[in-house]
C-alpha atoms as a PDB file:
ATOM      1  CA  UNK A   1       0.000   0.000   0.000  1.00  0.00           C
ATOM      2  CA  UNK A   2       3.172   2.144  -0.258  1.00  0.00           C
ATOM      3  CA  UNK A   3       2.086   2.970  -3.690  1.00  0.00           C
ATOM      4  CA  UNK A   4       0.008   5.961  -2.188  1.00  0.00           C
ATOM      5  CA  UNK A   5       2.495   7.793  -1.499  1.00  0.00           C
ATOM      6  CA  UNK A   6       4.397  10.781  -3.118  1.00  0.00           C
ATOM      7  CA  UNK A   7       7.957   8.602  -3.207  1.00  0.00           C
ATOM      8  CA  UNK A   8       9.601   5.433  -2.114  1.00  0.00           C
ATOM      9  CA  UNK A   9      13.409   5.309  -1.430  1.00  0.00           C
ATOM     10  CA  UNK A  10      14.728   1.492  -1.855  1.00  0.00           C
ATOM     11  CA  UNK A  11      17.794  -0.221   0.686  1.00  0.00           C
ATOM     12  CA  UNK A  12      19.860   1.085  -2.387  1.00  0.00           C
ATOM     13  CA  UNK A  13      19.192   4.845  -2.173  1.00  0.00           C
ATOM     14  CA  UNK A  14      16.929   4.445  -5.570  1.00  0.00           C
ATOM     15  CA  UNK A  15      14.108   6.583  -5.387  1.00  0.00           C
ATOM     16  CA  UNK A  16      10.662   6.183  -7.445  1.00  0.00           C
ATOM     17  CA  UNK A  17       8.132   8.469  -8.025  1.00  0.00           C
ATOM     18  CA  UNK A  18       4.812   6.830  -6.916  1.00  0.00           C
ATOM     19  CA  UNK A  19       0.910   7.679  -6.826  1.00  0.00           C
ATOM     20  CA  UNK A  20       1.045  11.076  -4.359  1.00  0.00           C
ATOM     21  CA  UNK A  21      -2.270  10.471  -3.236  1.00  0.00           C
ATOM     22  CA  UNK A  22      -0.378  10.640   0.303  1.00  0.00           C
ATOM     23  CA  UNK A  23       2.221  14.097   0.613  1.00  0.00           C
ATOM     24  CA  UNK A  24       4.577  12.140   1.912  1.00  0.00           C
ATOM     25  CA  UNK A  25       7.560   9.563   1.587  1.00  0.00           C
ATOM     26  CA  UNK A  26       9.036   6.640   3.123  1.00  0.00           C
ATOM     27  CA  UNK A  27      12.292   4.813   3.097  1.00  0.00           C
ATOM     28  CA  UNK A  28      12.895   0.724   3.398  1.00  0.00           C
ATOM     29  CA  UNK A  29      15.159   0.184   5.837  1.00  0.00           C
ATOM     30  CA  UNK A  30      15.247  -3.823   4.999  1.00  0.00           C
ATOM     31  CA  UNK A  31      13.685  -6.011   3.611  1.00  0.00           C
ATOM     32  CA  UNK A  32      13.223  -8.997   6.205  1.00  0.00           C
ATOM     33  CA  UNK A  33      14.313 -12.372   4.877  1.00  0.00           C
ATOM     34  CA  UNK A  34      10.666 -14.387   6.233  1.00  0.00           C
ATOM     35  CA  UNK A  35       8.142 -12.142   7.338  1.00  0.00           C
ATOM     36  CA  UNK A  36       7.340 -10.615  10.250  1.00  0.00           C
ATOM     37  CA  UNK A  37       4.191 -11.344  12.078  1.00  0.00           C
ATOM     38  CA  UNK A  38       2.800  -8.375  14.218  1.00  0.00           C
ATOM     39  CA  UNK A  39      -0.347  -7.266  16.578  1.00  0.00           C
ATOM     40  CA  UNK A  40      -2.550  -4.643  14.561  1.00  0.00           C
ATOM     41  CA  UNK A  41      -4.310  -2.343  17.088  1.00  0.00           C
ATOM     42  CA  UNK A  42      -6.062   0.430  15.209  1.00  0.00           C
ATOM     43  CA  UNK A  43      -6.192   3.355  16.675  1.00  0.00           C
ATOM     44  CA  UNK A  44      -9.079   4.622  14.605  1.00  0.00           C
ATOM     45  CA  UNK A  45     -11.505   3.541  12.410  1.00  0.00           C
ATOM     46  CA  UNK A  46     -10.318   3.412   8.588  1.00  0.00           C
ATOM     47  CA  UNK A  47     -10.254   1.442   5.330  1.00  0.00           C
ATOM     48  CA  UNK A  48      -9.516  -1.932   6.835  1.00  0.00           C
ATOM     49  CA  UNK A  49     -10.106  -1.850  10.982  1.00  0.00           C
ATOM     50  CA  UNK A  50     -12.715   0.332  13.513  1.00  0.00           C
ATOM     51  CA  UNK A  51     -11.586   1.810  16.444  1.00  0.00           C
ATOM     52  CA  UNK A  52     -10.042  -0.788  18.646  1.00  0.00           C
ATOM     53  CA  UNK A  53      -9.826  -4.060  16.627  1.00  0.00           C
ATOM     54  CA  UNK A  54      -6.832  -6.014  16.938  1.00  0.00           C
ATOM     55  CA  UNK A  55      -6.070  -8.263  13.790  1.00  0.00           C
ATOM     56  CA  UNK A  56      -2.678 -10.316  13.567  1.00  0.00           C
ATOM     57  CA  UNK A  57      -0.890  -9.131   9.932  1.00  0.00           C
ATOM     58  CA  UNK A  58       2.629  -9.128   9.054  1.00  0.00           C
ATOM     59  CA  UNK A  59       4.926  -7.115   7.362  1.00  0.00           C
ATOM     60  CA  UNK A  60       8.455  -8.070   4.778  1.00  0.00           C
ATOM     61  CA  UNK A  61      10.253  -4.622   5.120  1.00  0.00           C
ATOM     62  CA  UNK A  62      10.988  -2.416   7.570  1.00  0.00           C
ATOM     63  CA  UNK A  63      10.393   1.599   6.837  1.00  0.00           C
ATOM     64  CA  UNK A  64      10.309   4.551   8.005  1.00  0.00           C
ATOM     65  CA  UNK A  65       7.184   6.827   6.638  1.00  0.00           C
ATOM     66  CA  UNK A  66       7.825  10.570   7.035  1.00  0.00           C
ATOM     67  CA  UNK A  67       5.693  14.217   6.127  1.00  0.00           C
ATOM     68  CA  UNK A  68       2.181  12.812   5.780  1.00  0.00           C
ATOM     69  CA  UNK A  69       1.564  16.384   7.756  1.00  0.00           C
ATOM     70  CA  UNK A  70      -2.160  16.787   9.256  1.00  0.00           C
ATOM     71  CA  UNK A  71      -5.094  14.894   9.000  1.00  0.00           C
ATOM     72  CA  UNK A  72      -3.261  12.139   7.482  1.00  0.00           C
ATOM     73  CA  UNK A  73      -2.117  10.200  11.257  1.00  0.00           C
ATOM     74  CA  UNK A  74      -1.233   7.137  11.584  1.00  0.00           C
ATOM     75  CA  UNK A  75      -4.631   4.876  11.979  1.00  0.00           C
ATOM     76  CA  UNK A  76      -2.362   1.948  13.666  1.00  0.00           C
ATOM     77  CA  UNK A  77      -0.588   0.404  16.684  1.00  0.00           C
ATOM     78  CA  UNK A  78       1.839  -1.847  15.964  1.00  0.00           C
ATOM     79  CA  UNK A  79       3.647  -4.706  18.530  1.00  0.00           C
ATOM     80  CA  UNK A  80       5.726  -7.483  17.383  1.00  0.00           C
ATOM     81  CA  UNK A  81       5.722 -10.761  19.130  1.00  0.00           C
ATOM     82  CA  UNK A  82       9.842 -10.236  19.546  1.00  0.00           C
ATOM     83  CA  UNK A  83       9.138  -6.878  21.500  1.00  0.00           C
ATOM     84  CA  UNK A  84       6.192  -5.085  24.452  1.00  0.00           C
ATOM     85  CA  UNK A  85       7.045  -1.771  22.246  1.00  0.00           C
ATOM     86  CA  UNK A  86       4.532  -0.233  20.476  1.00  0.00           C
ATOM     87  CA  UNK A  87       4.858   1.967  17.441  1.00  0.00           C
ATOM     88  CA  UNK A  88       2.746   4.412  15.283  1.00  0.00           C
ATOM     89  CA  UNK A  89       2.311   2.907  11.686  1.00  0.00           C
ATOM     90  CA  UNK A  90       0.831   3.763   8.281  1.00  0.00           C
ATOM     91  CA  UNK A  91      -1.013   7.047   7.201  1.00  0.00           C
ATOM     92  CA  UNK A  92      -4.906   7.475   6.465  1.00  0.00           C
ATOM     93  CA  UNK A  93      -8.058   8.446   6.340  1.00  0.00           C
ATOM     94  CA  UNK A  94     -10.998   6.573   7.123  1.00  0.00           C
ATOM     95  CA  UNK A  95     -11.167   5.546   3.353  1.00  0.00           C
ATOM     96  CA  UNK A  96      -7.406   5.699   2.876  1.00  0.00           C
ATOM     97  CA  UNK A  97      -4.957   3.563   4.568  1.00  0.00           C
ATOM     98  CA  UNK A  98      -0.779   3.362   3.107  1.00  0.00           C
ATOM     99  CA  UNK A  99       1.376   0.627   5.103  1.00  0.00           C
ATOM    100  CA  UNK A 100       3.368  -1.972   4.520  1.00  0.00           C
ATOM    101  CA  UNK A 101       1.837  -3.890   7.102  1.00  0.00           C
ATOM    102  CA  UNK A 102      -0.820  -6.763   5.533  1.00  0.00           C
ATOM    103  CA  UNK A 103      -3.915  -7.837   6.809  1.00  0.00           C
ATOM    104  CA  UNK A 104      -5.588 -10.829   5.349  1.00  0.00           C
ATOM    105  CA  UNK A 105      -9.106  -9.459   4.657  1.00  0.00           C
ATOM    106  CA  UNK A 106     -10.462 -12.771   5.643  1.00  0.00           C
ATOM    107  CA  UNK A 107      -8.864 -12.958   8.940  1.00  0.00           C
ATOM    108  CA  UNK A 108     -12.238 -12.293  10.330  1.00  0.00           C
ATOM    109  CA  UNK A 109     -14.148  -9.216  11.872  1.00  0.00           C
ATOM    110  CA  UNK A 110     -15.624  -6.874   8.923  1.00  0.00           C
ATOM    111  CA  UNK A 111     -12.446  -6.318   7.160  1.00  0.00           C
ATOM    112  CA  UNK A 112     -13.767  -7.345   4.253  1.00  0.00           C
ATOM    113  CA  UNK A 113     -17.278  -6.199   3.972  1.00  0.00           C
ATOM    114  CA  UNK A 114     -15.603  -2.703   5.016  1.00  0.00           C
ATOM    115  CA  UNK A 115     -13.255  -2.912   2.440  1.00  0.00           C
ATOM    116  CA  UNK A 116     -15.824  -3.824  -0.473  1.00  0.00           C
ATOM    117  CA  UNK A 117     -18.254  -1.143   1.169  1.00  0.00           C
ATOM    118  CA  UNK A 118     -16.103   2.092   1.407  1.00  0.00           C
ATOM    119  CA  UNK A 119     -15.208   0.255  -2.559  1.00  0.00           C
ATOM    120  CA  UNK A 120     -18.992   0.601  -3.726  1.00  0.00           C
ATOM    121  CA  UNK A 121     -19.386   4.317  -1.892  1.00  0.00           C
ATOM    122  CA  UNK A 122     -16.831   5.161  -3.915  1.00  0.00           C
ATOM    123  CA  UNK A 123     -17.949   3.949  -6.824  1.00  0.00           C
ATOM    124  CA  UNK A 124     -21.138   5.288  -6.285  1.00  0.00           C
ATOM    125  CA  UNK A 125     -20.426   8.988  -5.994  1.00  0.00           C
ATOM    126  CA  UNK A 126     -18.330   8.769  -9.096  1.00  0.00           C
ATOM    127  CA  UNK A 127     -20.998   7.047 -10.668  1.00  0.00           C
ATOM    128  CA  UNK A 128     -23.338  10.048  -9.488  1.00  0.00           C
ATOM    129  CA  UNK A 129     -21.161  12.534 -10.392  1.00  0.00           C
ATOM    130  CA  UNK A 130     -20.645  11.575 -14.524  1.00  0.00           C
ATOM    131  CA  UNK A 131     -24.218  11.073 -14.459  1.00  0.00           C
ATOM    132  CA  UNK A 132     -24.299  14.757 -13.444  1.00  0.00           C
END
């Protein structure tokens, strides 16, 4: 879901130009040779997760997302099963949400029905608004 954002910088210093949806960039620190799993805690509702579900996901790189500036927080809590820290993660909106954490839509709650709802909102408004 890094794709979002303005620019990705690689473990090589390479740097692509990406959607921009999100003003703001993020670096991969490493990419993890098996992944990672971690404890989701959302912090607030958005695309995937309401306020206070905790879903297992797991992540294959390690970055660091910087200058998503206001109303663009990070929506998640983040604690691996290696450490009792927690740390800040993604940036979002309630129909937004850039991370490179992943989150099996079927790994129960109302991930997916969200998901496919905030998809058909969507749709609908921009089917309203060529229909003028």
């Amino acid at each position: 879901m890094l794709v979002l954002l303005q620019r990705v910088q690689d473990t090589l210093g390479r740097t692509s130009e990406l959607s921009g949806v999100i003003p703001s960039q993020a670096e991969i620190l490493w990419d993890l040779e098996s992944p990672a799993y971690v404890e989701v805690y959302s912090e607030r509702d958005n695309l995937l997760l309401t306020k206070g579900e905790r879903r297992t996901g797991w992540v294959l790189t390690e970055t660091d997302l910087s200058g998503a500036g206001e109303g663009w927080d990070s929506p998640l809590r983040l604690r691996s099963s290696e450490s009792a820290l927690e740390t800040s993660e993604g940036a979002g909106t309630d129909s937004l949400l850039s991370s490179p954490v992943m989150l099996h839509l079927a790994a129960g709650g109302e991930m997916a029905p969200r998901f496919v709802g905030r998809c058909a909102e969507h749709a609908g408004g921009a089917d309203r608004a060529t229909r003028g």
